[in-house]
PDB file of N, CA and C in Angstrom:
ATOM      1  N   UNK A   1    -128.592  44.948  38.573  1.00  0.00           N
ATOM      2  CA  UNK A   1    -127.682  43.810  38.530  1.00  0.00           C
ATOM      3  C   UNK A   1    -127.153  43.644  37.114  1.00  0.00           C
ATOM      4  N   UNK A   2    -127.991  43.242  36.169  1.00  0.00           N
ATOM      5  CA  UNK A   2    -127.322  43.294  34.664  1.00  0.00           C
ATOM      6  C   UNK A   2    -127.257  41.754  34.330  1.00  0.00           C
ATOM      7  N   UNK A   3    -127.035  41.199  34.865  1.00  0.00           N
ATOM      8  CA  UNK A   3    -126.416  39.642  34.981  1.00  0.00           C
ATOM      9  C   UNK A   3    -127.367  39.175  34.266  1.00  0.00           C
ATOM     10  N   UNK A   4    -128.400  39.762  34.768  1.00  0.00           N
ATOM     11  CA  UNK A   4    -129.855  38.342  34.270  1.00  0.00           C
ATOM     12  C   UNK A   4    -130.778  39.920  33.501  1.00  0.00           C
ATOM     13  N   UNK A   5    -131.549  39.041  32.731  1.00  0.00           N
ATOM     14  CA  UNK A   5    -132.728  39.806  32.643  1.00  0.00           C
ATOM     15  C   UNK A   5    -133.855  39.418  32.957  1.00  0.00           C
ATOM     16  N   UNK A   6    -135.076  40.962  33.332  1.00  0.00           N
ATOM     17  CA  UNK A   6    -135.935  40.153  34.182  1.00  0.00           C
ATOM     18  C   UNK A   6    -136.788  38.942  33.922  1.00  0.00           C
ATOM     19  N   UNK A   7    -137.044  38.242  32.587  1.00  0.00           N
ATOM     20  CA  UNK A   7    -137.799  36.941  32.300  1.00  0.00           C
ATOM     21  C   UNK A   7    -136.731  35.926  32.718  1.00  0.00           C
ATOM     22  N   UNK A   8    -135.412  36.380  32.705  1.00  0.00           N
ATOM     23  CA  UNK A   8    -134.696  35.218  33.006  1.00  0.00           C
ATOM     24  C   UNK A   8    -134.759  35.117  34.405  1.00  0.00           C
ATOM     25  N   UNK A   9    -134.690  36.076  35.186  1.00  0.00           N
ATOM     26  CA  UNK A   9    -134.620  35.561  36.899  1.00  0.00           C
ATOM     27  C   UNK A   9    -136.157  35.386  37.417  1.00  0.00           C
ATOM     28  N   UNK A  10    -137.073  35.634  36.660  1.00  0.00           N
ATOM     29  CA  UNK A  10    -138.331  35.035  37.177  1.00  0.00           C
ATOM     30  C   UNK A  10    -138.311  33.475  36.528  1.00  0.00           C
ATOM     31  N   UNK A  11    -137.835  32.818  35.690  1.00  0.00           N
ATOM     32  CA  UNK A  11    -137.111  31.698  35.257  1.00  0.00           C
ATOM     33  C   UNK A  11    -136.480  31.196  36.473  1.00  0.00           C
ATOM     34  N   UNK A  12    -135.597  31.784  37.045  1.00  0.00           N
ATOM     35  CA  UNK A  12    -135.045  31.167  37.626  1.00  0.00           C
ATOM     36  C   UNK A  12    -135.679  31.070  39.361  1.00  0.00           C
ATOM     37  N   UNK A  13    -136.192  32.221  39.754  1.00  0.00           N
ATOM     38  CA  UNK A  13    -137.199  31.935  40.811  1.00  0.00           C
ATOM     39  C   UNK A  13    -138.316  30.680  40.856  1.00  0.00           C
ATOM     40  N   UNK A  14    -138.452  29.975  39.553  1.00  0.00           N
ATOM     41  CA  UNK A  14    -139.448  29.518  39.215  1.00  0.00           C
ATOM     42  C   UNK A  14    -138.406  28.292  39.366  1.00  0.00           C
ATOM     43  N   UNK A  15    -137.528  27.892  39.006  1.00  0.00           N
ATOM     44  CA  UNK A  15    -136.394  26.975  39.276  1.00  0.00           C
ATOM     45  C   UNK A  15    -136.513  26.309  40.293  1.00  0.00           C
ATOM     46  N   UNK A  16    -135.903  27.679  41.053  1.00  0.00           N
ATOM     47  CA  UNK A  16    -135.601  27.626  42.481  1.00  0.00           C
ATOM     48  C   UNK A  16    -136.963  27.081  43.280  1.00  0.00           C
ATOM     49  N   UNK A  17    -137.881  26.972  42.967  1.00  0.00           N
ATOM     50  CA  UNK A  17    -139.278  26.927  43.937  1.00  0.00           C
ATOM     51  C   UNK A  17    -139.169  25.422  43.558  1.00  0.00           C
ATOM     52  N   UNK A  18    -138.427  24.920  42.549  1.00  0.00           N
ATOM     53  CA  UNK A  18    -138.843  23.026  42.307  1.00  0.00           C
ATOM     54  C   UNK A  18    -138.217  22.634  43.315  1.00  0.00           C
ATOM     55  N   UNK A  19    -138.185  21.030  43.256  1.00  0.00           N
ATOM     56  CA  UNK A  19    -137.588  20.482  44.332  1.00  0.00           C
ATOM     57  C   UNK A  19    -135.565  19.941  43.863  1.00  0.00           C
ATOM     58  N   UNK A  20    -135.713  20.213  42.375  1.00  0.00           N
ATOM     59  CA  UNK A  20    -133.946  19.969  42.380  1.00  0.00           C
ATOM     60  C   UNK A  20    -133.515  21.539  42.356  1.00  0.00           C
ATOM     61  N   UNK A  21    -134.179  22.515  42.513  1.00  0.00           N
ATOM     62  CA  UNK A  21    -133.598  24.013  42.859  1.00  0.00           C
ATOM     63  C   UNK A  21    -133.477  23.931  44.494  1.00  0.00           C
ATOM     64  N   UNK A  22    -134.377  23.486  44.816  1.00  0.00           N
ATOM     65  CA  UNK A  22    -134.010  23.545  46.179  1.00  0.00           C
ATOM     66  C   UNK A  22    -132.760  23.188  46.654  1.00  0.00           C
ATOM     67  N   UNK A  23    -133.007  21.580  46.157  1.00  0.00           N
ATOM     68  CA  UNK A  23    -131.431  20.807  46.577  1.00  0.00           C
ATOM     69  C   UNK A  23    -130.002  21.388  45.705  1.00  0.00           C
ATOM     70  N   UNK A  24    -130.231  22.229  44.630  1.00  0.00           N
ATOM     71  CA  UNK A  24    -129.337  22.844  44.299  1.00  0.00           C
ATOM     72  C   UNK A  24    -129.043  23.945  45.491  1.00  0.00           C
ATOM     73  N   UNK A  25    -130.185  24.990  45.676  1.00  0.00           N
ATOM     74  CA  UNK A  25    -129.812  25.815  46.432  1.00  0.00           C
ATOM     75  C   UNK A  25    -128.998  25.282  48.007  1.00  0.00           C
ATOM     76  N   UNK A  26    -129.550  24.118  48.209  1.00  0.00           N
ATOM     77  CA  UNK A  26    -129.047  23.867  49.681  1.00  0.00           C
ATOM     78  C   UNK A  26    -127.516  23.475  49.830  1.00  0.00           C
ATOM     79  N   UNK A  27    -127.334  23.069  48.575  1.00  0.00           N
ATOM     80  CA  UNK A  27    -125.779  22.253  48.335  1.00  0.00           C
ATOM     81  C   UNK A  27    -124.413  23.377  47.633  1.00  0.00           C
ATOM     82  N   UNK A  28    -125.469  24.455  47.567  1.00  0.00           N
ATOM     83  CA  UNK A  28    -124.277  25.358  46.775  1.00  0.00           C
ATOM     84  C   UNK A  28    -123.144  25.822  47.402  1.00  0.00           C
ATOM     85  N   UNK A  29    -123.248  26.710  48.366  1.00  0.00           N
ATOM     86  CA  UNK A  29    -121.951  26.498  49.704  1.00  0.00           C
ATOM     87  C   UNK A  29    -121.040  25.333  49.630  1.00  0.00           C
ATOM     88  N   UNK A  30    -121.910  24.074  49.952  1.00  0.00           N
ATOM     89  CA  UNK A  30    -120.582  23.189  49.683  1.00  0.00           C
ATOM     90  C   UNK A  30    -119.808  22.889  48.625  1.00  0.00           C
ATOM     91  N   UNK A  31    -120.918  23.109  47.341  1.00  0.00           N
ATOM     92  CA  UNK A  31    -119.927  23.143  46.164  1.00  0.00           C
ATOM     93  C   UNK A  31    -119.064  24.010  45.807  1.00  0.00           C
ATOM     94  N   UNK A  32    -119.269  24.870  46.079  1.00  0.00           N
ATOM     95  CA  UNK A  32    -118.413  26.264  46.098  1.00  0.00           C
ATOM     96  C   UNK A  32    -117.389  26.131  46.876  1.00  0.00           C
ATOM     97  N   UNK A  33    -117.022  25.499  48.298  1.00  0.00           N
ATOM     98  CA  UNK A  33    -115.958  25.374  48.734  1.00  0.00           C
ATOM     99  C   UNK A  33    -115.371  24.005  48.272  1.00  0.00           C
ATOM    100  N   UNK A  34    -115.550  23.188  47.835  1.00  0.00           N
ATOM    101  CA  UNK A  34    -115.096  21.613  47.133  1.00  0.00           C
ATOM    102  C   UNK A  34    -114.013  22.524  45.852  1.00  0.00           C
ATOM    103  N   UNK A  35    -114.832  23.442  44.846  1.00  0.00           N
ATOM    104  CA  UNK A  35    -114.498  23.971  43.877  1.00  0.00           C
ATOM    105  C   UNK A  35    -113.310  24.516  44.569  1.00  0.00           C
ATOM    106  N   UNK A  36    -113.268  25.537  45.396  1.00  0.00           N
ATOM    107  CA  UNK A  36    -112.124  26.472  45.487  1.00  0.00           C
ATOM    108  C   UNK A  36    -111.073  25.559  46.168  1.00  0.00           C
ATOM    109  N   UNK A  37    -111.122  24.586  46.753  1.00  0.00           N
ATOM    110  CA  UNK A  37    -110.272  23.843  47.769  1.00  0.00           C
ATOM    111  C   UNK A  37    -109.447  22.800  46.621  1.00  0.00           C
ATOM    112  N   UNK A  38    -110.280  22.758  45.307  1.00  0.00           N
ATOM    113  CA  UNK A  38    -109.745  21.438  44.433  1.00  0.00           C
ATOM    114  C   UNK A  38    -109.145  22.809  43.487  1.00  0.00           C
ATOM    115  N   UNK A  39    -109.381  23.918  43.409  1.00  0.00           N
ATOM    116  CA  UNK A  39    -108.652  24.850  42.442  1.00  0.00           C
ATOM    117  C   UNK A  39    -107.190  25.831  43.649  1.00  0.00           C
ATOM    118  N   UNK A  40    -107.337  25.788  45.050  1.00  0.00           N
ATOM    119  CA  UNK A  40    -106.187  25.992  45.471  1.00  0.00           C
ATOM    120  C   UNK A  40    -105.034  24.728  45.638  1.00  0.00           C
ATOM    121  N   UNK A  41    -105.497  23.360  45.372  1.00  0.00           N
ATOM    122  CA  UNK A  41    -104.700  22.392  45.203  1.00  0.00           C
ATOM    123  C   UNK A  41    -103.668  22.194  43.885  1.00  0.00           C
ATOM    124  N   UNK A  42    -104.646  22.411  42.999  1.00  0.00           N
ATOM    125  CA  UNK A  42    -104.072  22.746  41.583  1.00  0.00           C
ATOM    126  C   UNK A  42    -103.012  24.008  41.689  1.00  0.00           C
ATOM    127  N   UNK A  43    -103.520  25.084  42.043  1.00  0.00           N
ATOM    128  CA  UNK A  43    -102.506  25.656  42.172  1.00  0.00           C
ATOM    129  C   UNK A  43    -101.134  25.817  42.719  1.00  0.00           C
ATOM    130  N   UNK A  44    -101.077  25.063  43.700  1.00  0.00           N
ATOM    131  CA  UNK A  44     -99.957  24.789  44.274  1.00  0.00           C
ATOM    132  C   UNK A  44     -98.975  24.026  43.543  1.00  0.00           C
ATOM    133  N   UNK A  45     -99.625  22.684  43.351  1.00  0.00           N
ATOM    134  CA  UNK A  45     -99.288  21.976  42.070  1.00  0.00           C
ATOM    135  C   UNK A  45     -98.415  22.560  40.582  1.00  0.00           C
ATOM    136  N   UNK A  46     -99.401  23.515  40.636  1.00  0.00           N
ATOM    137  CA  UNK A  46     -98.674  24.086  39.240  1.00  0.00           C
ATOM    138  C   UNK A  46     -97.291  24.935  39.476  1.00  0.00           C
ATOM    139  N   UNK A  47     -97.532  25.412  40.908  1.00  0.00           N
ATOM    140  CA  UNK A  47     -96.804  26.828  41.379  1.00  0.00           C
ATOM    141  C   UNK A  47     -95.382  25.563  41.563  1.00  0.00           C
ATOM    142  N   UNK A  48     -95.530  24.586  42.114  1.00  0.00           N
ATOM    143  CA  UNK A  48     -94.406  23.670  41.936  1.00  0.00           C
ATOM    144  C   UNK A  48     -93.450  23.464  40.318  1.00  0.00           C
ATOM    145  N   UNK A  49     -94.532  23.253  39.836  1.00  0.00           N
ATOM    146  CA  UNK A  49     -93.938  22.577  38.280  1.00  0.00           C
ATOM    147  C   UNK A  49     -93.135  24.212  37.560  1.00  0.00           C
ATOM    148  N   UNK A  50     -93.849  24.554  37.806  1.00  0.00           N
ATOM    149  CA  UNK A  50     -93.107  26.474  37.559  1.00  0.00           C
ATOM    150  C   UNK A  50     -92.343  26.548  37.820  1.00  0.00           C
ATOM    151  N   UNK A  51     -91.670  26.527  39.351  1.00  0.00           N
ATOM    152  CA  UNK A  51     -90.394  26.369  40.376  1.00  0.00           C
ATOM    153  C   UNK A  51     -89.349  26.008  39.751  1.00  0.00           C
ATOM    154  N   UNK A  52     -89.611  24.861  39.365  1.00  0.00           N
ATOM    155  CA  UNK A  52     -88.532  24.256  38.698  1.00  0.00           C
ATOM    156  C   UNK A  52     -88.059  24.663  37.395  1.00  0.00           C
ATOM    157  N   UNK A  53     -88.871  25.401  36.695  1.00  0.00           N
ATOM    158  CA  UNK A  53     -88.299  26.132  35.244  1.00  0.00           C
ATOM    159  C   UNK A  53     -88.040  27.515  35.379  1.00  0.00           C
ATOM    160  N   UNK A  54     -87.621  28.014  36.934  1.00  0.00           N
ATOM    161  CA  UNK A  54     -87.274  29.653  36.971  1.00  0.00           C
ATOM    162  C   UNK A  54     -86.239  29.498  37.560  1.00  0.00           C
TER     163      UNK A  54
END
């Protein structure tokens, strides 16, 4: 993977086993689509304000 190294993802397994890793882990999906749904809004938005200066 590369991303992590291994003291860091046993760190983070160790995270994940608390009880706000959990509720992180359980909620991430939804944050992840909140994120992309409030960053394809913006974009549109912008793709407007553009429009008008081409």
């Amino acid at each position: 993977m590369g991303e992590f190294t291994q003291p860091e993802i046993q760190e983070l397994v160790k995270f994940y086993n608390t009880d706000l890793g959990k509720k992180l882990a359980s909620k991430q999906l939804n944050l992840a689509q909140r994120g992309m749904a409030m960053g394809q809004s913006w974009g549109i938005e912008v793709q407007g304000i553009a429009a008008k200066y081409n």
